[in-house]
C-alpha atoms as a PDB file:
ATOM      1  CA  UNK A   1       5.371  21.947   4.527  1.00  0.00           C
ATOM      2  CA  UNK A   2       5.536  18.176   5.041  1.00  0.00           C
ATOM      3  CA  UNK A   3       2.573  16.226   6.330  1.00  0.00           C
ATOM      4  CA  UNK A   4       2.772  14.862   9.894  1.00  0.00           C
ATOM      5  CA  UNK A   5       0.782  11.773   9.002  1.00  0.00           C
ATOM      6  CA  UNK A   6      -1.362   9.985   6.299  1.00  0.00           C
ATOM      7  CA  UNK A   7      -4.776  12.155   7.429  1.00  0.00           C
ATOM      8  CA  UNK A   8      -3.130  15.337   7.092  1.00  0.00           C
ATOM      9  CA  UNK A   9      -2.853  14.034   3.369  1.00  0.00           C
ATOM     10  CA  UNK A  10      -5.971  12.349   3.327  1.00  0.00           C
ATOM     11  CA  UNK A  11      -7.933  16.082   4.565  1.00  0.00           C
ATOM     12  CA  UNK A  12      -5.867  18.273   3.062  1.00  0.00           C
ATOM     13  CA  UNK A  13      -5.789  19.000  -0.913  1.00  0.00           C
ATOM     14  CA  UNK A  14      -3.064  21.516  -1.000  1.00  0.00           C
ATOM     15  CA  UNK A  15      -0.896  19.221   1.166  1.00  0.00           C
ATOM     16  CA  UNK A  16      -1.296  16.254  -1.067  1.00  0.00           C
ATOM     17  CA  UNK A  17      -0.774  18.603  -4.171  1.00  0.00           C
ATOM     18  CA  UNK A  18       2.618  20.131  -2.925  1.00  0.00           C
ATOM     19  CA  UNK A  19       3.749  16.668  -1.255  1.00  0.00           C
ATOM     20  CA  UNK A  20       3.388  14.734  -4.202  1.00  0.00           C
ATOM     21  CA  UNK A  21       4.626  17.795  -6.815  1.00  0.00           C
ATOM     22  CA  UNK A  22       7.694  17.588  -4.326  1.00  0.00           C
ATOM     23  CA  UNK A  23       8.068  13.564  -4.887  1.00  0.00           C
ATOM     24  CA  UNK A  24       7.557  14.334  -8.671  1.00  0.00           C
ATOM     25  CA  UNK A  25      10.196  17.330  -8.594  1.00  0.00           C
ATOM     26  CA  UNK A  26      12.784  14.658  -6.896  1.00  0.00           C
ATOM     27  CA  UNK A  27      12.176  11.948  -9.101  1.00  0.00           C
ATOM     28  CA  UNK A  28      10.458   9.381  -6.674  1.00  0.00           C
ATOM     29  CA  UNK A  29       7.750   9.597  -8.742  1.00  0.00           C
ATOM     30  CA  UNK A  30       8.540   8.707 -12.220  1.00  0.00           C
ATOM     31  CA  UNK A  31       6.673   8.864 -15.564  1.00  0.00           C
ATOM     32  CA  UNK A  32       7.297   4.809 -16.930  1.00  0.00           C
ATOM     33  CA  UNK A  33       6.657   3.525 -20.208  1.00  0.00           C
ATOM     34  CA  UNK A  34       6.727   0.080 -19.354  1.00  0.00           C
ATOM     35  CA  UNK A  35       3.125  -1.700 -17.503  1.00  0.00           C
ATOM     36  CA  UNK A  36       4.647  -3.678 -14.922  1.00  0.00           C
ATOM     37  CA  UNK A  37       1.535  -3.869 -12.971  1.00  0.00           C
ATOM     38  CA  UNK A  38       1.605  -8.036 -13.819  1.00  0.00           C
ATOM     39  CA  UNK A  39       5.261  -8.225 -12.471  1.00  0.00           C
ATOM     40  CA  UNK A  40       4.331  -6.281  -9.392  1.00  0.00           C
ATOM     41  CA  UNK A  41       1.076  -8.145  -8.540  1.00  0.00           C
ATOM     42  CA  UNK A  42       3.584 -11.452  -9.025  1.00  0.00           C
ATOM     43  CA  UNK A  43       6.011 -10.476  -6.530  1.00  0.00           C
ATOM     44  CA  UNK A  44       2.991  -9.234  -4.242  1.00  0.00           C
ATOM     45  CA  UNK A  45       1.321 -12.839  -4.160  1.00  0.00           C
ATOM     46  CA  UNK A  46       4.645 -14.655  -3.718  1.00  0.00           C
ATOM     47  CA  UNK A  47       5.327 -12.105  -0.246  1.00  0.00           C
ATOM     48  CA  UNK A  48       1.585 -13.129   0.379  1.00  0.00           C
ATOM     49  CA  UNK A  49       2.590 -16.597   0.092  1.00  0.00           C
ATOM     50  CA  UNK A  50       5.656 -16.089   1.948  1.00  0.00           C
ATOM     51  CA  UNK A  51       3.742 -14.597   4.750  1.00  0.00           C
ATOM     52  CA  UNK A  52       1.087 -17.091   4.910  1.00  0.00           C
ATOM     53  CA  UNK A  53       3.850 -20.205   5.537  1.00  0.00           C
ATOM     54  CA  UNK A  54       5.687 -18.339   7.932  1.00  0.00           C
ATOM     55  CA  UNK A  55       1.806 -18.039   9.758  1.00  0.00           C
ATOM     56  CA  UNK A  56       0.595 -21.213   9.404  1.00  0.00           C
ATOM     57  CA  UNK A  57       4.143 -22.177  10.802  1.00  0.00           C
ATOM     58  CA  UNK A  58       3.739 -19.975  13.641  1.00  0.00           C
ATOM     59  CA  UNK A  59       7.417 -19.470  13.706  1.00  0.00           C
ATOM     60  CA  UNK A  60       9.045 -15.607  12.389  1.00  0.00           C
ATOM     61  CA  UNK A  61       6.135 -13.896  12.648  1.00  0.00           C
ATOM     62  CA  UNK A  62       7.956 -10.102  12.669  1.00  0.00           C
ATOM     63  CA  UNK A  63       9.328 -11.512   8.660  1.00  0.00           C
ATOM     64  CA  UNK A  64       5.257 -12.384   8.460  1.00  0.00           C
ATOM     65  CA  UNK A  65       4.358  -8.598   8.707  1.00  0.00           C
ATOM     66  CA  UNK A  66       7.399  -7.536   6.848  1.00  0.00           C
ATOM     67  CA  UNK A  67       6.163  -9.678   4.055  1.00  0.00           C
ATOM     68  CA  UNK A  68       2.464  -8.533   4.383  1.00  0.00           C
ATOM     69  CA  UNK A  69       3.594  -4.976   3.900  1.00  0.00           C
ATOM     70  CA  UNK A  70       5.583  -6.099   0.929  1.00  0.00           C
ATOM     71  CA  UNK A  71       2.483  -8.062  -0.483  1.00  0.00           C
ATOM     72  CA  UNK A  72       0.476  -4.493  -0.326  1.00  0.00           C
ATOM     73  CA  UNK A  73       3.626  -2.442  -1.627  1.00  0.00           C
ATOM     74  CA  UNK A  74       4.226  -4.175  -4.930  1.00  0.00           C
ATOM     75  CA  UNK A  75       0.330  -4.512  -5.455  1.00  0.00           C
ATOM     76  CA  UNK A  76       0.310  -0.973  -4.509  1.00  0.00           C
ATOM     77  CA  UNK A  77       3.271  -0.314  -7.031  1.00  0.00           C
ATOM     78  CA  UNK A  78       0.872  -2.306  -9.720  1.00  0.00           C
ATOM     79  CA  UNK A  79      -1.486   0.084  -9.609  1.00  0.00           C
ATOM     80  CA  UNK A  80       0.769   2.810 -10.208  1.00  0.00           C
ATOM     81  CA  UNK A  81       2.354   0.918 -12.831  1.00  0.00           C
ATOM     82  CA  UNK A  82      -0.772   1.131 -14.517  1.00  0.00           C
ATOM     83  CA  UNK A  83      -1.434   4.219 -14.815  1.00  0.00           C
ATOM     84  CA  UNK A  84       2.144   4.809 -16.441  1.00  0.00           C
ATOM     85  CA  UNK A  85       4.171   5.604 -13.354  1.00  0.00           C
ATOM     86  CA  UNK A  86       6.731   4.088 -10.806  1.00  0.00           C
ATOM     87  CA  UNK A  87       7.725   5.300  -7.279  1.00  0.00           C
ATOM     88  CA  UNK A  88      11.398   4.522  -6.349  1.00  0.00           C
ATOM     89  CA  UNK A  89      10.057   5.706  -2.583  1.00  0.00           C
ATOM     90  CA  UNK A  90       7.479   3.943   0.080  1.00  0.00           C
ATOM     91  CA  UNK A  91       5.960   7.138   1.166  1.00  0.00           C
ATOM     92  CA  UNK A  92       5.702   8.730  -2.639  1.00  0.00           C
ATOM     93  CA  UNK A  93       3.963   5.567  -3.480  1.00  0.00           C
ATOM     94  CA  UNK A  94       1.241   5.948  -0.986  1.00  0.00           C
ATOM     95  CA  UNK A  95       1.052   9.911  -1.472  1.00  0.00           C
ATOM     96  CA  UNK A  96       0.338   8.905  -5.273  1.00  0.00           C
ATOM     97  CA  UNK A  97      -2.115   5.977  -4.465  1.00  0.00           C
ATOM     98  CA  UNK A  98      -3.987   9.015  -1.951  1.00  0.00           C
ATOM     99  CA  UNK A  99      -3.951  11.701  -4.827  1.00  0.00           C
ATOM    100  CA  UNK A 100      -5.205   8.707  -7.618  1.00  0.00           C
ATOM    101  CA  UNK A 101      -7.016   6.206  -6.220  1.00  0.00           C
ATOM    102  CA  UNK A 102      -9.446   8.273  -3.166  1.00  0.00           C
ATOM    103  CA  UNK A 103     -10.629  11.369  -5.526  1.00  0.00           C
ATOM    104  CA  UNK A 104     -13.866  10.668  -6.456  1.00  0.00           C
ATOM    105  CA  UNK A 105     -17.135  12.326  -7.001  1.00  0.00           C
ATOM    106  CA  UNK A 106     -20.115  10.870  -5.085  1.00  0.00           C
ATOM    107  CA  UNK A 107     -21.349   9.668  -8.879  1.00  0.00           C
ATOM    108  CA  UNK A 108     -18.400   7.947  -9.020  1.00  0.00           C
ATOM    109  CA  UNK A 109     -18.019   6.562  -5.345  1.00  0.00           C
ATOM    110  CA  UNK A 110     -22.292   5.449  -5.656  1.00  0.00           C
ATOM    111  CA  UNK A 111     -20.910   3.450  -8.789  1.00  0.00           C
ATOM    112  CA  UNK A 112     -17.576   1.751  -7.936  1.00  0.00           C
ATOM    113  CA  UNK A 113     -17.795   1.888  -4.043  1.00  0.00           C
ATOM    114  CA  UNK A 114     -16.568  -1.941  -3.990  1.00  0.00           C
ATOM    115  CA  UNK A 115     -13.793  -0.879  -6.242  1.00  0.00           C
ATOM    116  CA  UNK A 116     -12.207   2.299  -5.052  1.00  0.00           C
ATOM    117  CA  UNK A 117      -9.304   2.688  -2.488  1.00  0.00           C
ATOM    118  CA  UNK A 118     -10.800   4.375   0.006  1.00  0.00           C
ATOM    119  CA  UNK A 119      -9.635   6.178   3.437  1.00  0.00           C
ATOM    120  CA  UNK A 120      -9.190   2.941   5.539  1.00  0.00           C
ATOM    121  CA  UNK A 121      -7.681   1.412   2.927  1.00  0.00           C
ATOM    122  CA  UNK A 122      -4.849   3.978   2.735  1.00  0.00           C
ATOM    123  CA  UNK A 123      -4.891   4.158   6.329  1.00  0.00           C
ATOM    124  CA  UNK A 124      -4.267  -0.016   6.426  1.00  0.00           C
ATOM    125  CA  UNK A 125      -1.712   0.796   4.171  1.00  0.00           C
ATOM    126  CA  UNK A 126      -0.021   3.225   6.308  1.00  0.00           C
ATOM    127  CA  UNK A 127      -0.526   1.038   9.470  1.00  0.00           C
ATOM    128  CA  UNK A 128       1.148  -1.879   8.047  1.00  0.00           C
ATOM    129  CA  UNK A 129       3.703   0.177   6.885  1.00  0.00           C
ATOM    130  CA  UNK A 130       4.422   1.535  10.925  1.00  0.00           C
ATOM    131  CA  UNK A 131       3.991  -2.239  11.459  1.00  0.00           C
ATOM    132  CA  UNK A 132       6.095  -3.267   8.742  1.00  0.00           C
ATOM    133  CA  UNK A 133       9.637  -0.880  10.585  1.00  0.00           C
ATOM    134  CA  UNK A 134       8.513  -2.350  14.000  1.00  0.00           C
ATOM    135  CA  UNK A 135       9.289  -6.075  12.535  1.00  0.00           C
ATOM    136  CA  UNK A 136      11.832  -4.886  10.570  1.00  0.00           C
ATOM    137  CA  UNK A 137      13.885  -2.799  13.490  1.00  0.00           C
ATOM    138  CA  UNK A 138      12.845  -3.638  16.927  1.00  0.00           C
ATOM    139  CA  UNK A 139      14.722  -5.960  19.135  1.00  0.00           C
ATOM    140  CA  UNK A 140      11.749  -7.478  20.663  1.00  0.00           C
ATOM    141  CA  UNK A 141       8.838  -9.869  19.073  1.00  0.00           C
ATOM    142  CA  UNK A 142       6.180  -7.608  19.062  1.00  0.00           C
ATOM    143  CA  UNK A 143       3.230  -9.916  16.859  1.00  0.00           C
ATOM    144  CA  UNK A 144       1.453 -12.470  18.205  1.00  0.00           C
ATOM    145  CA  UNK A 145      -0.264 -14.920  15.918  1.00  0.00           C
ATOM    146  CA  UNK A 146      -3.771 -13.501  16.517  1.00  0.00           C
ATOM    147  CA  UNK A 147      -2.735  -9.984  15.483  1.00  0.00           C
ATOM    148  CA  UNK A 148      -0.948 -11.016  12.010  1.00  0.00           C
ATOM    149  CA  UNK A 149      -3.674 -13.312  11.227  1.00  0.00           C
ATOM    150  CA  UNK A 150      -5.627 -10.303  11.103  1.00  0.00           C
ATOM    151  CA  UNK A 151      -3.425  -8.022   9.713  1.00  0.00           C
ATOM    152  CA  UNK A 152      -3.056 -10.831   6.751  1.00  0.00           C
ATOM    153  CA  UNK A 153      -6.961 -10.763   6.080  1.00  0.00           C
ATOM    154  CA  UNK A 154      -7.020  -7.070   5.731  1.00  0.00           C
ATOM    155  CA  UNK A 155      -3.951  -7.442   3.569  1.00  0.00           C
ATOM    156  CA  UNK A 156      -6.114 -10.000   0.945  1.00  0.00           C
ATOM    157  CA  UNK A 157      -9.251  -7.843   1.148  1.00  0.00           C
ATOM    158  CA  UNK A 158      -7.039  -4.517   0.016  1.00  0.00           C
ATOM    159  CA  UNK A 159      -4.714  -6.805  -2.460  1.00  0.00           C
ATOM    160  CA  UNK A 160      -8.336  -8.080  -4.180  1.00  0.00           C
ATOM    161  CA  UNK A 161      -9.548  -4.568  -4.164  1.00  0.00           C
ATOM    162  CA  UNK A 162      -6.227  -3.930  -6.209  1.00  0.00           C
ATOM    163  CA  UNK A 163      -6.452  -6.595  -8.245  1.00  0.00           C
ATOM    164  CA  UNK A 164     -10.020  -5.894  -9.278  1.00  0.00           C
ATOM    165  CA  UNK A 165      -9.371  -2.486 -10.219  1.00  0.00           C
ATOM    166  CA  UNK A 166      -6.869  -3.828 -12.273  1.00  0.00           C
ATOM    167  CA  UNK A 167      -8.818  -5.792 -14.025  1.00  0.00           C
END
């Protein structure tokens, strides 16, 4: 059974299990020996830095979004990196980030509440993602400044949530 969307993941434990045995079973989850969590979180801040000249330019804003997305990916892909993995797939990568990073007992969430990725978080991640194929694909300017100003503050918040976990 494949999930409809990101809460069915989120709510459901045997979902998550199966889904992301099934990404592990075709290889778009990968065991890696090699931490490139500092590469990733490089090529996260320059597509954060990307994004922010393209705002404060106020010209391409779809490419802003796209980049935003990209900025949370590869910090996303840090994370995993970490933890001695890689994800050669967008939706593996979140499914992993769901089953490792929002599992926590309430000991754990009373003591690293700051730090944890937690449900809003993956849903922001998700979002920007749906966000992310609308710049990418539709014919039409769909982002006005306002909106990817804020979708570019809730990208730093979750990117310093990364990087502190990191850390």
């Amino acid at each position: 059974m494949k999930p409809k969307n990101i809460n069915e993941l989120i709510s459901n434990k045997k979902l998550l299990e199966d889904t992301y045995n099934r990404y592990l079973a075709k290889a778009l989850i990968l065991k890696s020996k090699n931490d490139l969590s500092k590469a990733h979180l490089a090529k996260s801040s320059n597509n954060m830095d990307f994004s922010i000249f393209l705002i404060e330019s106020d010209k391409f804003l779809d490419w802003a979004v796209v980049g935003l997305y990209y900025a949370v990916y590869h910090a996303s892909l840090a994370l995993l990196s970490r933890k001695g993995y890689s994800s050669k797939d967008h939706n593996a990568t979140l499914c992993f980030l769901i089953k490792n990073f929002s599992n926590f007992s309430k000991e754990e969430i009373d003591l690293i509440d700051e730090l944890s990725i937690d449900k809003q978080d993956i849903e922001f991640y998700a979002g920007l993602k749906e966000e992310r194929k609308k710049a990418s694909y539709s014919t039409s300017l769909l982002f006005d400044k306002e909106k990817v100003i804020t979708l570019k503050d809730k990208t730093i918040l979750l990117i310093n949530k990364i990087r502190t976990i990191l850390d």
